[in-house]
PDB file of N, CA and C in Angstrom:
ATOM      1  N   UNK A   1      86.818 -24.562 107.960  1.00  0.00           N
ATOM      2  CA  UNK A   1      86.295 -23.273 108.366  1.00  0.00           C
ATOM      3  C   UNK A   1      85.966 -23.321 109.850  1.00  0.00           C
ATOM      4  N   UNK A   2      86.025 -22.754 110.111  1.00  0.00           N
ATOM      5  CA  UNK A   2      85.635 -22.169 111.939  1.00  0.00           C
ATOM      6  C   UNK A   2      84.276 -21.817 112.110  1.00  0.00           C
ATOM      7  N   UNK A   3      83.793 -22.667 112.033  1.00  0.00           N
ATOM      8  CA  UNK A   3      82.202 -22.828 111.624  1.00  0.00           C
ATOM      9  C   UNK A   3      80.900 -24.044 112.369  1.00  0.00           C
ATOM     10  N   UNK A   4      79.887 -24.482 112.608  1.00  0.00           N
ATOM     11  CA  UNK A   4      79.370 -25.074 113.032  1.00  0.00           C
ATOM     12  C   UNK A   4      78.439 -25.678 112.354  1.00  0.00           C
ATOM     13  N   UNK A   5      77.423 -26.562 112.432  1.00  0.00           N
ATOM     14  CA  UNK A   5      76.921 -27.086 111.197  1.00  0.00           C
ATOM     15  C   UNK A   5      75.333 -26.051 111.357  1.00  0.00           C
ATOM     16  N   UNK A   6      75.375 -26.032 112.989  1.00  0.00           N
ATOM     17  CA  UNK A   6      73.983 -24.794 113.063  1.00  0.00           C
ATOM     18  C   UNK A   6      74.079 -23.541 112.441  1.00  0.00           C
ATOM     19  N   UNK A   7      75.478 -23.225 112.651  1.00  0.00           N
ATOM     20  CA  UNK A   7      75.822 -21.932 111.842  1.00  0.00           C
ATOM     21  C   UNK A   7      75.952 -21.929 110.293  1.00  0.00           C
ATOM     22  N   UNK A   8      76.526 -23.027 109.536  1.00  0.00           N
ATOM     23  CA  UNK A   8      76.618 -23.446 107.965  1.00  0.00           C
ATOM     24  C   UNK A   8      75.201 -23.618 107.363  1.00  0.00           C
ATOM     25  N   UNK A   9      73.907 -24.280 108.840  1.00  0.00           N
ATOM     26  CA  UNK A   9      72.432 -24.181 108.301  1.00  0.00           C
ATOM     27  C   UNK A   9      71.526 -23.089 108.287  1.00  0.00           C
ATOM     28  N   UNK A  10      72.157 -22.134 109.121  1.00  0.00           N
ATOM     29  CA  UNK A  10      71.513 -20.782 109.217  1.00  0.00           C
ATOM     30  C   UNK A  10      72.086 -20.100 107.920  1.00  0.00           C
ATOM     31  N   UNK A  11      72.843 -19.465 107.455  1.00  0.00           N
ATOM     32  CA  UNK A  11      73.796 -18.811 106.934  1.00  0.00           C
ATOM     33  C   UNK A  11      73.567 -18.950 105.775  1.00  0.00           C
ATOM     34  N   UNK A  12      73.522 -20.292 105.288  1.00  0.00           N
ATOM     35  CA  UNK A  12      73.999 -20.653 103.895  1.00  0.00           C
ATOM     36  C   UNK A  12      72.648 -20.553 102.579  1.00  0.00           C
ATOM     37  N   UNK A  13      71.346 -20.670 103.164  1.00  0.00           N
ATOM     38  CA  UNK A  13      70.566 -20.371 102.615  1.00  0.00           C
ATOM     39  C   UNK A  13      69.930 -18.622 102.492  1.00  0.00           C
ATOM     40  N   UNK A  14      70.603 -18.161 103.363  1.00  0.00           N
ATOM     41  CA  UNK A  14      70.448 -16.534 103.186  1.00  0.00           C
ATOM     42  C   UNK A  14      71.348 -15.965 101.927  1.00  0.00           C
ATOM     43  N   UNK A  15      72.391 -16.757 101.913  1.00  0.00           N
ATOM     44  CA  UNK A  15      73.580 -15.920 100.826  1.00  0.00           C
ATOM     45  C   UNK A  15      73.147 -16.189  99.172  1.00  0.00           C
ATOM     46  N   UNK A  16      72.804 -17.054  98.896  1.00  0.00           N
ATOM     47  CA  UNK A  16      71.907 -16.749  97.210  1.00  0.00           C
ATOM     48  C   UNK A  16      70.405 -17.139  97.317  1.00  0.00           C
ATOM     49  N   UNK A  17      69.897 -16.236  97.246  1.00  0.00           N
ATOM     50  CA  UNK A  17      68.228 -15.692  97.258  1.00  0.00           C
ATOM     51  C   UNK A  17      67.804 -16.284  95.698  1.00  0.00           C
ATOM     52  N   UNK A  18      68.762 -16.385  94.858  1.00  0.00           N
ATOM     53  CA  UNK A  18      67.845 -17.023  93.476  1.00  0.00           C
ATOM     54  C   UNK A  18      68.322 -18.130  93.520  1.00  0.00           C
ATOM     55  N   UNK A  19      69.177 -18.690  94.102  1.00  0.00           N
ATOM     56  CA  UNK A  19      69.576 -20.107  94.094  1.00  0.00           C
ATOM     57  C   UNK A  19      67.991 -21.274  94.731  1.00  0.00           C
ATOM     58  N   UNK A  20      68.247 -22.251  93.999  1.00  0.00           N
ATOM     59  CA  UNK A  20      67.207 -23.518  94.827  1.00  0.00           C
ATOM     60  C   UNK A  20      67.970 -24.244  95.430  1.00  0.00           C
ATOM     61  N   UNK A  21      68.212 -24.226  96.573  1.00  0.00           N
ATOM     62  CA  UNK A  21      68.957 -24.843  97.533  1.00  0.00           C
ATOM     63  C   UNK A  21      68.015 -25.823  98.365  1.00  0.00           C
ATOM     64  N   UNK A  22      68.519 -27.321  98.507  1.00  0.00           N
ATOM     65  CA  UNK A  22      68.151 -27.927  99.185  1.00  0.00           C
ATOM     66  C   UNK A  22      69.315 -28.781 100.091  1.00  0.00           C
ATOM     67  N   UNK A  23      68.957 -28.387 101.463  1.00  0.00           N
ATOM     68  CA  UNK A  23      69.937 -29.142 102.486  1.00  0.00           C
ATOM     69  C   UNK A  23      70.087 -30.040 102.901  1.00  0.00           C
ATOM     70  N   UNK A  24      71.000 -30.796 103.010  1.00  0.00           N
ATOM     71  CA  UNK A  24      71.185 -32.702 103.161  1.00  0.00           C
ATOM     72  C   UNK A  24      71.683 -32.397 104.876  1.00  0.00           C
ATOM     73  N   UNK A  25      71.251 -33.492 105.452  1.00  0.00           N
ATOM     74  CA  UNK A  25      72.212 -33.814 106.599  1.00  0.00           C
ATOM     75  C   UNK A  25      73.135 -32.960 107.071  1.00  0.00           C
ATOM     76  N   UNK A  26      74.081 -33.543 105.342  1.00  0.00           N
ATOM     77  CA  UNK A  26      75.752 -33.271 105.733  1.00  0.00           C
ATOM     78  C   UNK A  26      76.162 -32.479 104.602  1.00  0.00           C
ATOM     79  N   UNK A  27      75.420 -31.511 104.050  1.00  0.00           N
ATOM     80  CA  UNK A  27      76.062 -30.605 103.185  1.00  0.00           C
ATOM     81  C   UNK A  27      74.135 -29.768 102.624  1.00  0.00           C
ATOM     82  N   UNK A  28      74.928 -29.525 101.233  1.00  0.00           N
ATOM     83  CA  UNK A  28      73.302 -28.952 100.391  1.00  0.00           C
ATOM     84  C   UNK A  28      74.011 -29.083  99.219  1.00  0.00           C
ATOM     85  N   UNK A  29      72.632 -28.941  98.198  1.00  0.00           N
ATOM     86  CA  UNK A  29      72.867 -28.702  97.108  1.00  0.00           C
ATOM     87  C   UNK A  29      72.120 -27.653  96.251  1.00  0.00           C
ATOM     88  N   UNK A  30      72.719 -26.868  95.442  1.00  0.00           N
ATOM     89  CA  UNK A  30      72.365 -25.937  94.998  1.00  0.00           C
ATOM     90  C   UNK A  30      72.227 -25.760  93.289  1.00  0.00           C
ATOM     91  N   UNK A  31      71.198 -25.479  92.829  1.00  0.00           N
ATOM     92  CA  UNK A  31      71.066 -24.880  91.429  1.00  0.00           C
ATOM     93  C   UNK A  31      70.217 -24.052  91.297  1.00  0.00           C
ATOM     94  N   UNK A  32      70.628 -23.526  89.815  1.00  0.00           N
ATOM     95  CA  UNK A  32      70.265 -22.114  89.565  1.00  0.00           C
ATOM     96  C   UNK A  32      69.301 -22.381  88.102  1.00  0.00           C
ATOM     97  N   UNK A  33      68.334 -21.644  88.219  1.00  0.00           N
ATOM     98  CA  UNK A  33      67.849 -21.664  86.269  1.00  0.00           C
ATOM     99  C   UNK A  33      68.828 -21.850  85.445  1.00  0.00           C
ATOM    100  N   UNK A  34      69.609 -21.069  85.117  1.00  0.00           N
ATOM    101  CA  UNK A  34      70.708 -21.337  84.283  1.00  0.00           C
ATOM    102  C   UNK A  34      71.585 -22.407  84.343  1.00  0.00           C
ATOM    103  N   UNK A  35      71.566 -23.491  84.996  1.00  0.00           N
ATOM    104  CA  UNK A  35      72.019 -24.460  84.413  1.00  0.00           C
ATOM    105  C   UNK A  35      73.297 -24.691  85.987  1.00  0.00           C
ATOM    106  N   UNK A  36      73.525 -23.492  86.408  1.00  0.00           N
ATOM    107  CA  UNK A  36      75.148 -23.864  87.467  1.00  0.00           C
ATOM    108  C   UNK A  36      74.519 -24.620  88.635  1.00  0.00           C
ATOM    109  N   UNK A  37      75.593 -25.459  88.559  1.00  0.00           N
ATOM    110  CA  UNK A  37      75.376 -26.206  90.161  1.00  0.00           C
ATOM    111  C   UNK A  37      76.573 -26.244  91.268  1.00  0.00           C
ATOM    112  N   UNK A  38      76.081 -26.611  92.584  1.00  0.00           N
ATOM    113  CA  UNK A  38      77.235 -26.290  93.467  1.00  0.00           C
ATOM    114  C   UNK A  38      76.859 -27.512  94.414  1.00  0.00           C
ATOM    115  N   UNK A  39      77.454 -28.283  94.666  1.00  0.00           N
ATOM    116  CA  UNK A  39      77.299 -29.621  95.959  1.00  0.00           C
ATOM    117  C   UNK A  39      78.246 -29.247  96.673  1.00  0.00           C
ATOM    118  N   UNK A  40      77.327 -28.980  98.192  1.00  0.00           N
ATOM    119  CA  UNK A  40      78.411 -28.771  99.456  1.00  0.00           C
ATOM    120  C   UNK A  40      78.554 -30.436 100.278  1.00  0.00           C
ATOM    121  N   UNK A  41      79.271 -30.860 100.666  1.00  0.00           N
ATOM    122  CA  UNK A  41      80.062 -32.185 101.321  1.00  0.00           C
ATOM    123  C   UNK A  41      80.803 -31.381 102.999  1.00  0.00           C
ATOM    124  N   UNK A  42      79.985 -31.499 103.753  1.00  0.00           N
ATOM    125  CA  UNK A  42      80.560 -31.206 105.552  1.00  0.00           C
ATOM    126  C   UNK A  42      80.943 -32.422 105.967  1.00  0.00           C
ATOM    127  N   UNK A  43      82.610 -32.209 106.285  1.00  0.00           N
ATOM    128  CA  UNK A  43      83.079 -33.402 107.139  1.00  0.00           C
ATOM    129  C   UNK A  43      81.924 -33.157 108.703  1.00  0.00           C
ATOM    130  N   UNK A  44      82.421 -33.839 109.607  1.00  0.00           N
ATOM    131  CA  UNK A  44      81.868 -34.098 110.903  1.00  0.00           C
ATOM    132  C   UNK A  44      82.361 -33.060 111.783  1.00  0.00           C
ATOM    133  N   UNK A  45      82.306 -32.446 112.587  1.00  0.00           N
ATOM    134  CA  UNK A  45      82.034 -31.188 113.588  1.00  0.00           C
ATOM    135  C   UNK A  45      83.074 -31.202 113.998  1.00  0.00           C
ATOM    136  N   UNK A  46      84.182 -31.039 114.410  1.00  0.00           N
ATOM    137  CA  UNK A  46      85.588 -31.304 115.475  1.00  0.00           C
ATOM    138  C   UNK A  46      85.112 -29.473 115.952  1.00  0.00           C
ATOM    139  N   UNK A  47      86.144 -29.692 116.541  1.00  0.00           N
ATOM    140  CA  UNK A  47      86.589 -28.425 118.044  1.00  0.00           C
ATOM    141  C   UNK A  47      88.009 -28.334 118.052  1.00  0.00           C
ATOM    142  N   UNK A  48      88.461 -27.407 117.742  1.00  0.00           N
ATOM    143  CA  UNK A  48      90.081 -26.517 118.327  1.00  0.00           C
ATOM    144  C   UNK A  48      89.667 -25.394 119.374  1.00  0.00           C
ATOM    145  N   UNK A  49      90.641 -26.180 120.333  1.00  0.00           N
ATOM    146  CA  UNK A  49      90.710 -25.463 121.249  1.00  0.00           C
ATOM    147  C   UNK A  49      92.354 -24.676 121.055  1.00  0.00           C
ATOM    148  N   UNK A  50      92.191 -23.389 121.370  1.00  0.00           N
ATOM    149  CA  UNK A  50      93.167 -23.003 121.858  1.00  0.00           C
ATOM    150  C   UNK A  50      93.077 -21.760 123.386  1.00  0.00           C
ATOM    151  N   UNK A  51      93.955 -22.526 123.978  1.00  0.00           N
ATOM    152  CA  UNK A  51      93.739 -22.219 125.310  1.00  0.00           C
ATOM    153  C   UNK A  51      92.307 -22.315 125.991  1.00  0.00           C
ATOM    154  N   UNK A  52      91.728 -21.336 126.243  1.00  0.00           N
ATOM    155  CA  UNK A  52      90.345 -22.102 127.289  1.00  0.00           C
ATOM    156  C   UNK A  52      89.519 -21.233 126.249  1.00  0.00           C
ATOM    157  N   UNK A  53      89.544 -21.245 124.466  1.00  0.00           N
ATOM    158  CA  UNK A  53      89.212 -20.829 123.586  1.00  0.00           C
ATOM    159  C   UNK A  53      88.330 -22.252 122.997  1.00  0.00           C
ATOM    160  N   UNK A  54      87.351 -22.254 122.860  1.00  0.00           N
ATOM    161  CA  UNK A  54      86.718 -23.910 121.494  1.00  0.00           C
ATOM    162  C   UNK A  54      85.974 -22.864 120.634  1.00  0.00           C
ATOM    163  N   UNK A  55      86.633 -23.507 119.576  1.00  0.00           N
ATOM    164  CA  UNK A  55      85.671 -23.267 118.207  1.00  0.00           C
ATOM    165  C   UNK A  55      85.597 -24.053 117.197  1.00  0.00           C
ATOM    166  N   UNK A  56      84.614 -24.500 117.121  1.00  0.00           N
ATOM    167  CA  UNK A  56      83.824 -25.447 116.218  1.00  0.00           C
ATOM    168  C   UNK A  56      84.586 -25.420 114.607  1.00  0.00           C
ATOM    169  N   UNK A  57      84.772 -26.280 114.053  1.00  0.00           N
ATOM    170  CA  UNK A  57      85.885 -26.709 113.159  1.00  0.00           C
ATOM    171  C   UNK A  57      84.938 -27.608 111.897  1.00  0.00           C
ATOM    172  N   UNK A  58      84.145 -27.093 111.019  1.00  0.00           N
ATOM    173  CA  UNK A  58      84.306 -28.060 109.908  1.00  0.00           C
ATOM    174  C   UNK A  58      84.885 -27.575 108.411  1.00  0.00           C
ATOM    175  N   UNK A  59      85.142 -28.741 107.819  1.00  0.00           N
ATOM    176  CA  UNK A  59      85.838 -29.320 106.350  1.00  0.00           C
ATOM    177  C   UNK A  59      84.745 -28.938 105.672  1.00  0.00           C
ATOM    178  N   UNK A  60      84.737 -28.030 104.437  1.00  0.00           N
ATOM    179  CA  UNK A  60      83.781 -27.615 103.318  1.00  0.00           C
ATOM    180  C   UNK A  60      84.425 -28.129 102.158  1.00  0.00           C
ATOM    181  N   UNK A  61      83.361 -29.578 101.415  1.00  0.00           N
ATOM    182  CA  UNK A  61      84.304 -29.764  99.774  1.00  0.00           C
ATOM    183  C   UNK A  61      83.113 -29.543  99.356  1.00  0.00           C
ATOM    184  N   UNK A  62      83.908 -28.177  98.128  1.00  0.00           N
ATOM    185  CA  UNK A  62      82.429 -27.327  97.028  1.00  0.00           C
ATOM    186  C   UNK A  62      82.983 -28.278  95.532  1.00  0.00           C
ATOM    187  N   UNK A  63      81.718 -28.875  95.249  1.00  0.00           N
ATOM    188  CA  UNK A  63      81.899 -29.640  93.744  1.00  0.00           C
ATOM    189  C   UNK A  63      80.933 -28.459  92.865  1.00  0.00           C
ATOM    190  N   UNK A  64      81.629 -27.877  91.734  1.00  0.00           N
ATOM    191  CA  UNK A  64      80.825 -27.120  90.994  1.00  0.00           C
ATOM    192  C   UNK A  64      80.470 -28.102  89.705  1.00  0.00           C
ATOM    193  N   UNK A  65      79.348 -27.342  88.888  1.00  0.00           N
ATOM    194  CA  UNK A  65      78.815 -27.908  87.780  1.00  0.00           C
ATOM    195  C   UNK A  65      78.458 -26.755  87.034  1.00  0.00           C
ATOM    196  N   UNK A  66      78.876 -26.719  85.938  1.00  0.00           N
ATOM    197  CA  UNK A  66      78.408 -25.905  84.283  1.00  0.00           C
ATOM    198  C   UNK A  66      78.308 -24.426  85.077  1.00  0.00           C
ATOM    199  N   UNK A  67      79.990 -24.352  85.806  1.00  0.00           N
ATOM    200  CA  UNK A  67      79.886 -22.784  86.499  1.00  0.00           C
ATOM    201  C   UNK A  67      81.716 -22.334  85.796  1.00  0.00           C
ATOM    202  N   UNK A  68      81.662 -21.037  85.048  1.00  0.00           N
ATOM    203  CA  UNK A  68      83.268 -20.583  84.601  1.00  0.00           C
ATOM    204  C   UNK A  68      83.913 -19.859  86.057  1.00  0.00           C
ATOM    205  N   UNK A  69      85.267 -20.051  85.407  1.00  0.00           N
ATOM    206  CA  UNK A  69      86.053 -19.354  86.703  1.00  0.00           C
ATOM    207  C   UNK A  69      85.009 -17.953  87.416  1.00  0.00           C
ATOM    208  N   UNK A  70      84.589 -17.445  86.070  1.00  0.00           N
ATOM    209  CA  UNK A  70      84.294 -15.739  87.141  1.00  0.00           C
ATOM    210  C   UNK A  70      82.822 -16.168  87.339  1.00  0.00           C
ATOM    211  N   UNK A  71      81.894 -17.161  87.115  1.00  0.00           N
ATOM    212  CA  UNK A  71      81.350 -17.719  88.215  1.00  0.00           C
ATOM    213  C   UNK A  71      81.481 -18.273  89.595  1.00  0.00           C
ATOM    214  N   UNK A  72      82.520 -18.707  89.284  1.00  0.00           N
ATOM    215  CA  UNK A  72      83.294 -19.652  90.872  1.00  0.00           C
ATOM    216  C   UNK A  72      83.705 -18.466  91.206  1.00  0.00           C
ATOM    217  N   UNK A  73      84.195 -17.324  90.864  1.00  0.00           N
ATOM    218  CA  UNK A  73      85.154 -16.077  91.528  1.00  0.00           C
ATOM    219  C   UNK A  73      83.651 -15.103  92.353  1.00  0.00           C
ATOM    220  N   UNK A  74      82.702 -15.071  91.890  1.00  0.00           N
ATOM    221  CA  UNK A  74      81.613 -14.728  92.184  1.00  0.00           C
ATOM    222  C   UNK A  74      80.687 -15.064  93.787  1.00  0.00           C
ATOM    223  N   UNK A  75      80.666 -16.830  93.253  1.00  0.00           N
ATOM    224  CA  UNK A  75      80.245 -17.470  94.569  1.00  0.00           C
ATOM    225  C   UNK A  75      81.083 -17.330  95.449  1.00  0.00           C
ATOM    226  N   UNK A  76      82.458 -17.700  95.294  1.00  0.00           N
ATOM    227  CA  UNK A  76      83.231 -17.738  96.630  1.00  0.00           C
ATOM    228  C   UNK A  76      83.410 -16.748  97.300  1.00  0.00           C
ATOM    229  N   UNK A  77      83.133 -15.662  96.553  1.00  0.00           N
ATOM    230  CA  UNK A  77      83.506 -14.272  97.068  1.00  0.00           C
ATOM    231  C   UNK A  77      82.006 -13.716  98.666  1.00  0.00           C
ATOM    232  N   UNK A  78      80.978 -14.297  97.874  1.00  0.00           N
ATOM    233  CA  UNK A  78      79.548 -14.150  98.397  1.00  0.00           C
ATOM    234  C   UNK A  78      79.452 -15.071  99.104  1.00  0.00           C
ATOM    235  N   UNK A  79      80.219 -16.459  99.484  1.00  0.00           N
ATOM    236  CA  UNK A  79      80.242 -17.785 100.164  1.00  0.00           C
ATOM    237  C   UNK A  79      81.163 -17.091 101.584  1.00  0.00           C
ATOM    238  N   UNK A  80      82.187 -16.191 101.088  1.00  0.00           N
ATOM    239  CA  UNK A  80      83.335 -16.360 102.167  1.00  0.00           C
ATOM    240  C   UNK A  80      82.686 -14.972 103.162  1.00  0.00           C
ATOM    241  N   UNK A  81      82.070 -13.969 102.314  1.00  0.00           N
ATOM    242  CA  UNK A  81      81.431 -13.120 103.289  1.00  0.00           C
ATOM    243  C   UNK A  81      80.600 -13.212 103.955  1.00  0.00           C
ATOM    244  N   UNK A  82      80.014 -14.065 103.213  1.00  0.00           N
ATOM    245  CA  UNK A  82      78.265 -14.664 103.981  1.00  0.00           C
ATOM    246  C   UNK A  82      78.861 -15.451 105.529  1.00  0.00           C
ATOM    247  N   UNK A  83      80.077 -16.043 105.566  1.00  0.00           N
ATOM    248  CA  UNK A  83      80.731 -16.675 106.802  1.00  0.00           C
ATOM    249  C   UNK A  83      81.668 -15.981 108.016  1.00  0.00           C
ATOM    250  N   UNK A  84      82.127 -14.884 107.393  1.00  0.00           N
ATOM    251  CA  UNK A  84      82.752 -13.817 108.128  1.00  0.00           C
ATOM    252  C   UNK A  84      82.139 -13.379 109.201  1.00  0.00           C
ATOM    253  N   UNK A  85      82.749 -13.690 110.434  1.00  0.00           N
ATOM    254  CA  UNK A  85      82.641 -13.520 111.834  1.00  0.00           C
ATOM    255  C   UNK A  85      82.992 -11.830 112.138  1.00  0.00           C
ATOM    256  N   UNK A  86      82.180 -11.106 112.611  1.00  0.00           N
ATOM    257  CA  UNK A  86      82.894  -9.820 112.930  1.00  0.00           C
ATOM    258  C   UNK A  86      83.013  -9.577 114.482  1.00  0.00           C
ATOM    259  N   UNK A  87      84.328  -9.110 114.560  1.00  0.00           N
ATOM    260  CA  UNK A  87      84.962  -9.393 116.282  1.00  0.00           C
ATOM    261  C   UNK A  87      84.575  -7.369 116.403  1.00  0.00           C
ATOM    262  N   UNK A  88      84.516  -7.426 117.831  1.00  0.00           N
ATOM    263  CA  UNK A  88      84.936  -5.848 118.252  1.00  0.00           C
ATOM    264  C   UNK A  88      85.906  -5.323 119.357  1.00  0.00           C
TER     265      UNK A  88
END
């Protein structure tokens, strides 16, 4: 993702309000009363540049637990907006 780890620590605890999220280092982990869990894993920070363009570059691996597809269809949907950059 085109993302930063200041930006993945701001962000990521705003997008589920009933979730108990607690943040590691290098990822978080998340559960819910009901039983679903979600472990985030952040590779290390890189930078793509293109042209005299840098933007911050990390690797997101989501491990789910006791969550069905239209759970996972749910989070990711609320994961990928919660990250959406809006240009003008």
């Amino acid at each position: 993702m085109g993302l930063s780890y200041s930006d993945f620590f701001r962000v990521y605890p705003k997008l589920f309000p009933d979730a108990h999220i607690s943040l590691k280092s290098n990822g978080a982990h998340s559960s819910w009363k009901t039983g679903e869990k979600v472990d985030i894993c952040l590779s290390k920070e890189k930078t793509r540049a293109l042209g005299f363009l840098k933007f911050p570059i990390i690797d997101i691996q989501l491990t789910f637990e006791n969550m069905n597809r239209a759970c996972i269809k749910s989070y990711m949907q609320t994961f990928h907006q919660g990250f959406q950059k809006g240009g003008g």
